[in-house]
N, C-alpha and C. Protein backbone atom coordinates (compact mmCIF):
# COMPACT_ATOMS: atom_id res chain seq x y z
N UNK A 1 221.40 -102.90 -48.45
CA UNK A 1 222.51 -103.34 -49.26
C UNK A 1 222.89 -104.75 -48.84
N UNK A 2 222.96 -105.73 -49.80
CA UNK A 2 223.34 -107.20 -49.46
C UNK A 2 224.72 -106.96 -50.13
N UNK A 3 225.53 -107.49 -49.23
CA UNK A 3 226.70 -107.58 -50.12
C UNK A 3 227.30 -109.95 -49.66
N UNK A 4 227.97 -109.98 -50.88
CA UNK A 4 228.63 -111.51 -50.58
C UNK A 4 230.06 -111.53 -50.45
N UNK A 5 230.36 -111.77 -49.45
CA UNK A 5 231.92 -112.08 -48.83
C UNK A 5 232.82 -113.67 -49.59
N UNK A 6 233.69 -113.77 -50.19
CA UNK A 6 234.45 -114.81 -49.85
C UNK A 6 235.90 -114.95 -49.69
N UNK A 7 236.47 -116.05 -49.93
CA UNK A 7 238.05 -115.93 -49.27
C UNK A 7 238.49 -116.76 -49.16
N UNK A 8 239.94 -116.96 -49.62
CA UNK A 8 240.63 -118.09 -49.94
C UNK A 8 240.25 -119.50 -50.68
N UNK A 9 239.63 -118.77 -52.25
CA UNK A 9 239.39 -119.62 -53.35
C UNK A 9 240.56 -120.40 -53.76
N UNK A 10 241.51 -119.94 -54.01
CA UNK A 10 242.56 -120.82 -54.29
C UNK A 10 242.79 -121.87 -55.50
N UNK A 11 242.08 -120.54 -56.81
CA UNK A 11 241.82 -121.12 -58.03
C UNK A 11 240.58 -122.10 -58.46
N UNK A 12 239.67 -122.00 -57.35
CA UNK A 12 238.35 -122.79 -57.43
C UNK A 12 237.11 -122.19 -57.52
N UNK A 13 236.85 -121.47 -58.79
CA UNK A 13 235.55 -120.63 -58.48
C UNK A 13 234.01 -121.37 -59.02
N UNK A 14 233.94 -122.35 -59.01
CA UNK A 14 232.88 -123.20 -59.08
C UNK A 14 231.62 -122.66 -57.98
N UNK A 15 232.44 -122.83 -56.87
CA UNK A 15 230.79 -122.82 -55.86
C UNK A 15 230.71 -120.74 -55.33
N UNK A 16 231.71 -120.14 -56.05
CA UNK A 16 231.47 -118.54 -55.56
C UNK A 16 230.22 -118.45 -56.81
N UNK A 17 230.51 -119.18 -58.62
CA UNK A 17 229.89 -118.61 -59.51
C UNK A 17 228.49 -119.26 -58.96
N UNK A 18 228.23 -120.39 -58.43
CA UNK A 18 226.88 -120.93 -58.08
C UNK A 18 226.24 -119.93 -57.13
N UNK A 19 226.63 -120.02 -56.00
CA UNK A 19 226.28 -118.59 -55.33
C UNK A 19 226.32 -117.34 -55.76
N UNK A 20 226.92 -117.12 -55.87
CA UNK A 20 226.67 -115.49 -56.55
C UNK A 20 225.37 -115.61 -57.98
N UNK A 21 225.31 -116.64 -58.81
CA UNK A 21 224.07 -116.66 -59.50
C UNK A 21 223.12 -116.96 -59.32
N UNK A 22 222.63 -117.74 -57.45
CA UNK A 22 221.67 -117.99 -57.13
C UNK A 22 221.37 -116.95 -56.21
N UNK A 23 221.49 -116.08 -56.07
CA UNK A 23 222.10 -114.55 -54.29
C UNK A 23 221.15 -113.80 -55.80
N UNK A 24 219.84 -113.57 -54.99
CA UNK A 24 219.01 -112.24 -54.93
C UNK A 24 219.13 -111.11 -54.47
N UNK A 25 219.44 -110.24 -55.44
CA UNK A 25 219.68 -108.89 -54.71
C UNK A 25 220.99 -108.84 -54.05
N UNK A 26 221.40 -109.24 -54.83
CA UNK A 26 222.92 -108.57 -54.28
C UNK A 26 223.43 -107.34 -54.88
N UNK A 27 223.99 -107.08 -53.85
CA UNK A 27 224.76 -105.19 -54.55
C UNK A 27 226.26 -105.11 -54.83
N UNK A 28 226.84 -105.98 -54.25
CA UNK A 28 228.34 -105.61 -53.87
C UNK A 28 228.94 -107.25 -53.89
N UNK A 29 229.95 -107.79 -54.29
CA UNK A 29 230.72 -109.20 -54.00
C UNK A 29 232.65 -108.83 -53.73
N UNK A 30 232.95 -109.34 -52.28
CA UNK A 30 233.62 -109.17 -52.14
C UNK A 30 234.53 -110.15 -51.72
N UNK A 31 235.96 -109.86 -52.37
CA UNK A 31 236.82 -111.04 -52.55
C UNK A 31 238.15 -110.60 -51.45
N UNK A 32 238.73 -111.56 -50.95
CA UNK A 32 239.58 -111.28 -49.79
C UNK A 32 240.69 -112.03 -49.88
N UNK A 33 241.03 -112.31 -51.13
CA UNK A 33 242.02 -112.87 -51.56
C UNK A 33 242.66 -114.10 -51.11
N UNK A 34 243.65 -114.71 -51.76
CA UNK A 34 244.03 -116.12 -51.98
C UNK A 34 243.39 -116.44 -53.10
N UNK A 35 243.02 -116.16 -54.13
CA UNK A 35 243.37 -115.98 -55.46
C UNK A 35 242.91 -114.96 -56.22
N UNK A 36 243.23 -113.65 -56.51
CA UNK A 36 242.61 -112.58 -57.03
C UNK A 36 242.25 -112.87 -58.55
N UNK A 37 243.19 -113.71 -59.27
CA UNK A 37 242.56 -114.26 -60.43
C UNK A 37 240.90 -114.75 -60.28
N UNK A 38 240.67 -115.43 -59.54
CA UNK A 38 239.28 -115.72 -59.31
C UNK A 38 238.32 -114.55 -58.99
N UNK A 39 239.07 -114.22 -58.16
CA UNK A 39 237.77 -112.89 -57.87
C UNK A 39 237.56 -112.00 -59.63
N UNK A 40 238.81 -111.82 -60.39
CA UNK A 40 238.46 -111.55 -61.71
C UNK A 40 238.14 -112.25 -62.74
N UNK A 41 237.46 -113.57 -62.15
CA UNK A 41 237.21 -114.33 -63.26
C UNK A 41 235.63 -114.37 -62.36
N UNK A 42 235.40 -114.28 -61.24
CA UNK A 42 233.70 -113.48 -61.03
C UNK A 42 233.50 -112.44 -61.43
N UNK A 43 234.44 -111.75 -61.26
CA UNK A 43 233.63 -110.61 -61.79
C UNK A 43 233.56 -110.23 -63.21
N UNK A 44 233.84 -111.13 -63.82
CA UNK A 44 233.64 -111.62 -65.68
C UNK A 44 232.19 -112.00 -65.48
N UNK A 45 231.95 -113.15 -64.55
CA UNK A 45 230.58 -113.82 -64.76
C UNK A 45 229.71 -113.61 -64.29
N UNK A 46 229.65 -112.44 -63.82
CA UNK A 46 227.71 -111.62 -62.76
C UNK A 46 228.10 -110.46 -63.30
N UNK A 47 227.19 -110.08 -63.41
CA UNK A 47 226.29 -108.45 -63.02
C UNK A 47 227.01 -107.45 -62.67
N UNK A 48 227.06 -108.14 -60.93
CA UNK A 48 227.40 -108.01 -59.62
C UNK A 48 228.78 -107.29 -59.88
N UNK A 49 228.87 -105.76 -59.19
CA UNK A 49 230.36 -105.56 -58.97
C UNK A 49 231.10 -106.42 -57.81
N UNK A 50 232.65 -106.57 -58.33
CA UNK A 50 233.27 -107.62 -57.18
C UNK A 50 234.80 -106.75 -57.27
N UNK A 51 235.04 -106.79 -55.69
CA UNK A 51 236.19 -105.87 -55.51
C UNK A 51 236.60 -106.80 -54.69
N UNK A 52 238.20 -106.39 -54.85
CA UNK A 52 239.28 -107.95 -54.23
C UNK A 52 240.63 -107.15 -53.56
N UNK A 53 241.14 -107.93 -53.03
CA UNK A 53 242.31 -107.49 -52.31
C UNK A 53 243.11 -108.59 -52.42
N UNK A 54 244.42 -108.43 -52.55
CA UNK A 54 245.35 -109.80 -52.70
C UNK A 54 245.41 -110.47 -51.27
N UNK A 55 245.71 -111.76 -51.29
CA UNK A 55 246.14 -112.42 -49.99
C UNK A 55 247.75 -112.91 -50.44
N UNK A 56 248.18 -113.32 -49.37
CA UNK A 56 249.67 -113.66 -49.24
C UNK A 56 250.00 -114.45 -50.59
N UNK A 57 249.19 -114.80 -50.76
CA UNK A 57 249.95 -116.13 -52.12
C UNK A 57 249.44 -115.01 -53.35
N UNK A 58 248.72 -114.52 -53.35
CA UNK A 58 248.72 -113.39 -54.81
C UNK A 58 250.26 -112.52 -55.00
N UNK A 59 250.03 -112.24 -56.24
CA UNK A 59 251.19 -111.11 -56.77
C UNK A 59 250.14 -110.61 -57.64
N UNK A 60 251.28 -109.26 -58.05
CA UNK A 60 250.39 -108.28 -59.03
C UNK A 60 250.35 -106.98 -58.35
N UNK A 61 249.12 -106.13 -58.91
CA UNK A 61 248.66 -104.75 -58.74
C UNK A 61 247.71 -104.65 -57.85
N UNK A 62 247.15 -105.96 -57.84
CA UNK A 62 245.74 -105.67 -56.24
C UNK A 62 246.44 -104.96 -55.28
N UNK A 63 245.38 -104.20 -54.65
CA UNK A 63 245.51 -103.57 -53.17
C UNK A 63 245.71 -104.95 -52.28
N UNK A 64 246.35 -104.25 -51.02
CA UNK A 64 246.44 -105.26 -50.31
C UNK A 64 245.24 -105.05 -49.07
N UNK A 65 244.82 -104.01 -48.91
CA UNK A 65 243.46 -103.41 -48.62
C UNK A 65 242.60 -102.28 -49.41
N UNK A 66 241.56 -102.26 -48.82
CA UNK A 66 240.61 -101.43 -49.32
C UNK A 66 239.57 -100.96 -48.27
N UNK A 67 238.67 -100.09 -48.14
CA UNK A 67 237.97 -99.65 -47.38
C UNK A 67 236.89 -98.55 -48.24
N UNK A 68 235.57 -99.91 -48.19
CA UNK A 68 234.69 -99.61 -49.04
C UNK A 68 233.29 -98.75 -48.51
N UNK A 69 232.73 -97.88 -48.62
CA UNK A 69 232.11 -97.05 -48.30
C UNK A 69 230.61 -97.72 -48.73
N UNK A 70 229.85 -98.29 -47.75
CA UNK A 70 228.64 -98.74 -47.77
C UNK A 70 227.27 -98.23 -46.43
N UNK A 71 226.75 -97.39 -47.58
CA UNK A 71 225.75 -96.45 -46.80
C UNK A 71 226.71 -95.41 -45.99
N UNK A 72 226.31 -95.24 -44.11
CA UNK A 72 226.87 -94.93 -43.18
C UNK A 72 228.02 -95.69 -42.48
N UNK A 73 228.12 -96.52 -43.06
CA UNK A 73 229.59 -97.80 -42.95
C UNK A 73 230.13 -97.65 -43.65
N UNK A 74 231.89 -97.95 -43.31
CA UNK A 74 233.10 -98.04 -43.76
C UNK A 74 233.68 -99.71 -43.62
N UNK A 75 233.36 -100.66 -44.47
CA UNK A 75 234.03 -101.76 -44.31
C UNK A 75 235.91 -101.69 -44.92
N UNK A 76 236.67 -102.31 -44.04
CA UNK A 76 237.85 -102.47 -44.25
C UNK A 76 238.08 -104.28 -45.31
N UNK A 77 238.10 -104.52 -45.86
CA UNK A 77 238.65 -105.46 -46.53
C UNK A 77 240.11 -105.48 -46.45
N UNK A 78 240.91 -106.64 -46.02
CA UNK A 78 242.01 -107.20 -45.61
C UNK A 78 242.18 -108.23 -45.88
N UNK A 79 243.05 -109.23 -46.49
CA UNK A 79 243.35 -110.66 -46.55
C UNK A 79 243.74 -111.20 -44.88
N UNK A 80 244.36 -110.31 -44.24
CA UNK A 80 244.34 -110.47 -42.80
C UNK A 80 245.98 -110.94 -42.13
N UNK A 81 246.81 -111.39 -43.42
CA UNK A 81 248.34 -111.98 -43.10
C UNK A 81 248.83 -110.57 -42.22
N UNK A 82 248.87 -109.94 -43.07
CA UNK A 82 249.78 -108.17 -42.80
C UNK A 82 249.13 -107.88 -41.00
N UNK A 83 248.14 -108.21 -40.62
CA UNK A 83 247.65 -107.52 -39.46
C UNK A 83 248.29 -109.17 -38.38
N UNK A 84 249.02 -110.27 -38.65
CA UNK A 84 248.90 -110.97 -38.06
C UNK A 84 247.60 -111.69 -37.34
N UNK A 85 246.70 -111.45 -38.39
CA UNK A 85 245.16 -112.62 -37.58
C UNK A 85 245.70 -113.79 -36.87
N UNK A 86 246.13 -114.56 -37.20
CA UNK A 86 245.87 -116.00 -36.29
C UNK A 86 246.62 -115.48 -34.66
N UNK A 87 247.51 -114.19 -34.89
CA UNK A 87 247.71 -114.09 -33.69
C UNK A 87 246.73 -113.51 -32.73
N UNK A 88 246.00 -112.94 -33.54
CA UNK A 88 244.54 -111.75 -32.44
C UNK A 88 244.38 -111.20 -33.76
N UNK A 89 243.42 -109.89 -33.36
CA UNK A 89 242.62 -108.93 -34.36
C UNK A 89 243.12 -107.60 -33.54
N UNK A 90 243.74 -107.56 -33.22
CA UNK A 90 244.10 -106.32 -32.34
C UNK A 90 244.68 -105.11 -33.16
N UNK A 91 245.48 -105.96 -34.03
CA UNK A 91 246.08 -104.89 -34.65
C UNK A 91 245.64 -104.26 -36.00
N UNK A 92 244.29 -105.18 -36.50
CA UNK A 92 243.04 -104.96 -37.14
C UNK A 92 242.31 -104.12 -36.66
N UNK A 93 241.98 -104.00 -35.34
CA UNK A 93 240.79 -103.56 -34.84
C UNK A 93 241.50 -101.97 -34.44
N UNK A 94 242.97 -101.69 -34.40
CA UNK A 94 243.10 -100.40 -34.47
C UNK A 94 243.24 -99.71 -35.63
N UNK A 95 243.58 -100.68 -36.77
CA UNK A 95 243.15 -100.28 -38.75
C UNK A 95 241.98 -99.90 -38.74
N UNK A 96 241.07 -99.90 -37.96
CA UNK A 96 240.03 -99.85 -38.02
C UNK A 96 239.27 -98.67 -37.82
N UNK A 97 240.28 -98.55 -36.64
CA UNK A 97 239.87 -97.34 -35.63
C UNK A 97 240.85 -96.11 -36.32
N UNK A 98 241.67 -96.64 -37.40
CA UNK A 98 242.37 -95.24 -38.26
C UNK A 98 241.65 -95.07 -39.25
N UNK A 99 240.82 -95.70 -40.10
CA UNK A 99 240.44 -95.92 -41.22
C UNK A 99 239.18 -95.11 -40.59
N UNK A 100 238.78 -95.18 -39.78
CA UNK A 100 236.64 -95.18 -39.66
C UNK A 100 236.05 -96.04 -40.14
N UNK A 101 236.67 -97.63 -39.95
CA UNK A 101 235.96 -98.66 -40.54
C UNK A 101 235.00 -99.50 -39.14
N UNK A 102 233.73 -99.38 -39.44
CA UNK A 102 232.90 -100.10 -38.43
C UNK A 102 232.62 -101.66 -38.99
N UNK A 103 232.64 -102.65 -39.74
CA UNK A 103 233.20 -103.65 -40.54
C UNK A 103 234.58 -104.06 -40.75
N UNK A 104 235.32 -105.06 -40.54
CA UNK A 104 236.62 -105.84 -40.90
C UNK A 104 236.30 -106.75 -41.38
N UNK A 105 236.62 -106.84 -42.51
CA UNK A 105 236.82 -108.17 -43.42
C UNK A 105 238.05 -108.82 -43.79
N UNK A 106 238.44 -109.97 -43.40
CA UNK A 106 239.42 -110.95 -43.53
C UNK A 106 239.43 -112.25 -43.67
N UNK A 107 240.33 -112.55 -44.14
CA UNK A 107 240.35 -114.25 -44.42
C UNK A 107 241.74 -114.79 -44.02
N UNK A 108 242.42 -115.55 -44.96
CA UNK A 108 243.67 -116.16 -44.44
C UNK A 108 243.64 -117.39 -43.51
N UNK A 109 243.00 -117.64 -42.39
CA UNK A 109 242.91 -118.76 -41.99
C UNK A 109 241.89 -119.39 -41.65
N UNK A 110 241.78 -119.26 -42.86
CA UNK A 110 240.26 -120.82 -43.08
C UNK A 110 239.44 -120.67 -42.57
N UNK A 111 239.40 -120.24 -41.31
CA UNK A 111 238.27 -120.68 -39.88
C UNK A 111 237.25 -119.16 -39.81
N UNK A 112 236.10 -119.40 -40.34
CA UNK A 112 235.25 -118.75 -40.18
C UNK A 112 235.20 -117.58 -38.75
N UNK A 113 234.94 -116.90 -38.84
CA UNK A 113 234.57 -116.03 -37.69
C UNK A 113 233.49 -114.83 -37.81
N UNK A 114 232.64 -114.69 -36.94
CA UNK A 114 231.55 -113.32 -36.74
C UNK A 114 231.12 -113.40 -35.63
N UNK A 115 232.48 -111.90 -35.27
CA UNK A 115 232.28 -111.37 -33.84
C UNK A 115 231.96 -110.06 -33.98
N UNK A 116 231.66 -109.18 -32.60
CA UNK A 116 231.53 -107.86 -32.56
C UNK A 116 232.63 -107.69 -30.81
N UNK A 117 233.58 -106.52 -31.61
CA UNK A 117 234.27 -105.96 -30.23
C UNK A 117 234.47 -104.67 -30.29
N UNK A 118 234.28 -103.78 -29.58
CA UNK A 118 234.79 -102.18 -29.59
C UNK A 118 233.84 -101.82 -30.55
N UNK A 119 232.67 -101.99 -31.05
CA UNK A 119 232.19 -101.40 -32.13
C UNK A 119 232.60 -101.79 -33.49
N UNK A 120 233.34 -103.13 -33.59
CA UNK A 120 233.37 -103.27 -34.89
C UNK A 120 233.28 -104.83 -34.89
N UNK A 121 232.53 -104.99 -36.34
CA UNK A 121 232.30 -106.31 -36.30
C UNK A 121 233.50 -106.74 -37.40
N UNK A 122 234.07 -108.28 -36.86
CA UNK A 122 234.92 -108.57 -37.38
C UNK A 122 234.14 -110.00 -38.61
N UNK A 123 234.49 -110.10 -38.81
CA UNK A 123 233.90 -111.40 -40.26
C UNK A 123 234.98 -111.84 -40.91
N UNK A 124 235.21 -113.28 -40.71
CA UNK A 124 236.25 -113.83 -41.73
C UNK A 124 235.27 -115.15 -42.09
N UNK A 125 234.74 -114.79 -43.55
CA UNK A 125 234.46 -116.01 -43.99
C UNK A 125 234.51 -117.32 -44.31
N UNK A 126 235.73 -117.69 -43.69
CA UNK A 126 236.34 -118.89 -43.92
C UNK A 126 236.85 -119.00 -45.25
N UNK A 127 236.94 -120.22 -45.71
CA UNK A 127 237.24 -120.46 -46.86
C UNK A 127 236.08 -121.25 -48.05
N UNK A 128 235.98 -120.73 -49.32
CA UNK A 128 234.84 -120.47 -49.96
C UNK A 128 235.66 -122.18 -50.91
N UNK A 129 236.63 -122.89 -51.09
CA UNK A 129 236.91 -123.92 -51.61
C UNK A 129 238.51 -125.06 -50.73
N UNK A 130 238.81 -123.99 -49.98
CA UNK A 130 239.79 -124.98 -49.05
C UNK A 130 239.97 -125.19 -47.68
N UNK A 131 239.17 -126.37 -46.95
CA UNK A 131 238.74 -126.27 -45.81
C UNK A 131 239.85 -126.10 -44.66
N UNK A 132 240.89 -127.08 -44.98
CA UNK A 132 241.57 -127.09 -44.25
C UNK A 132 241.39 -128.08 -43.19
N UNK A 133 241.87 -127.53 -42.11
CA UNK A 133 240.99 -128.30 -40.76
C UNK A 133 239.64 -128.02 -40.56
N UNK A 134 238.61 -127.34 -41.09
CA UNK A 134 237.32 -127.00 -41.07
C UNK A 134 236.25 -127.94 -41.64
N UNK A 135 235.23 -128.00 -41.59
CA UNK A 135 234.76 -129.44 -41.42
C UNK A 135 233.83 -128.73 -42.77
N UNK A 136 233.51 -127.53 -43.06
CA UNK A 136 232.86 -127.32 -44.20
C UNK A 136 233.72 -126.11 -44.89
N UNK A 137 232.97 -125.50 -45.88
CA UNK A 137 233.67 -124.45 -46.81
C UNK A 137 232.12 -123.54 -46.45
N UNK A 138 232.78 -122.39 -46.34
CA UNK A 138 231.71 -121.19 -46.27
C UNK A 138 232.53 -120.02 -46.83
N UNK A 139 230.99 -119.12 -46.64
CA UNK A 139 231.31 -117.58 -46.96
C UNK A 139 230.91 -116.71 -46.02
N UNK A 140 230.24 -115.45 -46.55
CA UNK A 140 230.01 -114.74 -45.54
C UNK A 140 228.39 -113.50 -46.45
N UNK A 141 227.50 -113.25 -45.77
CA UNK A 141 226.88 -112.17 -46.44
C UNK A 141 226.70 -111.16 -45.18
N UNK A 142 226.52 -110.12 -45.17
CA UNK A 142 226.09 -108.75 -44.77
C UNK A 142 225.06 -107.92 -45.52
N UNK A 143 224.30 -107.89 -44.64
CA UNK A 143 223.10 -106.85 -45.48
C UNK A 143 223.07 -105.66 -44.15
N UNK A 144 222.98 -104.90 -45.07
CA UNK A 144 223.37 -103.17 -44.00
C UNK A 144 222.06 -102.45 -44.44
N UNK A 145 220.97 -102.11 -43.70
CA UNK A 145 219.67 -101.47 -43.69
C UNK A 145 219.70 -100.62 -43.10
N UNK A 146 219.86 -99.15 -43.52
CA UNK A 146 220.44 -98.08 -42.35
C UNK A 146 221.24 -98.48 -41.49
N UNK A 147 220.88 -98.17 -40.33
CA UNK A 147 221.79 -98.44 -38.96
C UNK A 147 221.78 -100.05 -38.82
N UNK A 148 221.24 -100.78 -39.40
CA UNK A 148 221.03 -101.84 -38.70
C UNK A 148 221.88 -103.00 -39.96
N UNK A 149 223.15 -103.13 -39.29
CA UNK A 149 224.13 -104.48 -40.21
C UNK A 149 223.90 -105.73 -39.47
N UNK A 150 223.41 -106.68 -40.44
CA UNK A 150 223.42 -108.22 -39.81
C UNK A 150 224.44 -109.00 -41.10
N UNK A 151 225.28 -109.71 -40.29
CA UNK A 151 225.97 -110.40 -40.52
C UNK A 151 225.91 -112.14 -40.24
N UNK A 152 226.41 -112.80 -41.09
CA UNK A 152 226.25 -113.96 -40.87
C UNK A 152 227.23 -114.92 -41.70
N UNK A 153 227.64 -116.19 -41.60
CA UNK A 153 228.63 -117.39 -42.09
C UNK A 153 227.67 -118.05 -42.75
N UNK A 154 227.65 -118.94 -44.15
CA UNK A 154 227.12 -119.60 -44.44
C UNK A 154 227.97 -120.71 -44.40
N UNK A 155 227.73 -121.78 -44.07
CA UNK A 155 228.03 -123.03 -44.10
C UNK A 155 227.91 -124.12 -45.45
N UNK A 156 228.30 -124.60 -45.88
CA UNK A 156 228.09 -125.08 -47.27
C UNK A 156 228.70 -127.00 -46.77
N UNK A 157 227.58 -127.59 -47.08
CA UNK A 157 227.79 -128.97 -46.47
C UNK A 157 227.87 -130.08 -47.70
């Protein structure tokens, strides 16, 4: 299963629709909010199912999480404000441990991350159109092959 991560579009879906129409084999596109309008204006333009969660600046009916069932994995999708990210993942990483999520997905502050702690890998794709202090805009993909999830940041220069 390939799935594509992004996060904190912020009304810019130019380079998610380029990617996502150049991404072979993808199964799954997942949006982590900071603009859920966008994530529904991808998932107008692929194939590709795309499931979203609001971030702090959304309103509406989005979830503010989700926890998506892929293969023998449970990924948690989070915008990441509600768990306090920029302060730690701590209080993520026990959502985690209530949920049965071996995957955390978050965004919110810009800055890319892919770690593994306690058994769960954490991934915040950065931001897919607003860098911020970050020197590029990225995303994120996961491909889950049985037991074996590799994760990774793409960098976009």
């Amino acid at each position: 299963m390939k799935i594509l991560i992004f996060s904190d579009s912020h009304g810019d879906t130019r380079k998610m629709k380029e990617i996502a129409s150049n991404s072979h084999h993808v199964d799954l596109i997942l949006h982590l909010g900071d603009n859920v309008l966008d994530a529904i204006e991808l998932n107008n333009a692929t194939p590709v199912k795309v499931l979203w969660v609001k971030g702090n600046t959304d309103h509406g009916d989005a979830p503010d999480e989700l926890v998506v069932d892929a293969g023998e994995h449970k990924i948690l999708m989070t915008h990441g404000h509600k768990y306090g990210i920029k302060a730690g993942l701590q209080r993520l990483y026990y959502k985690c441990k209530e949920t049965g999520a071996d995957i955390a997905l978050f965004g919110h502050s810009h800055i890319a991350l892919n770690e593994e702690f306690g058994e769960v890998i954490f991934l915040n794709p950065g931001s897919i159109a607003d860098k911020r202090h970050q020197k590029y805009h990225s995303y994120g993909i996961i491909n889950i092959d049985d037991d074996k999830i590799d994760t990774r940041i793409v960098y976009i220069k």
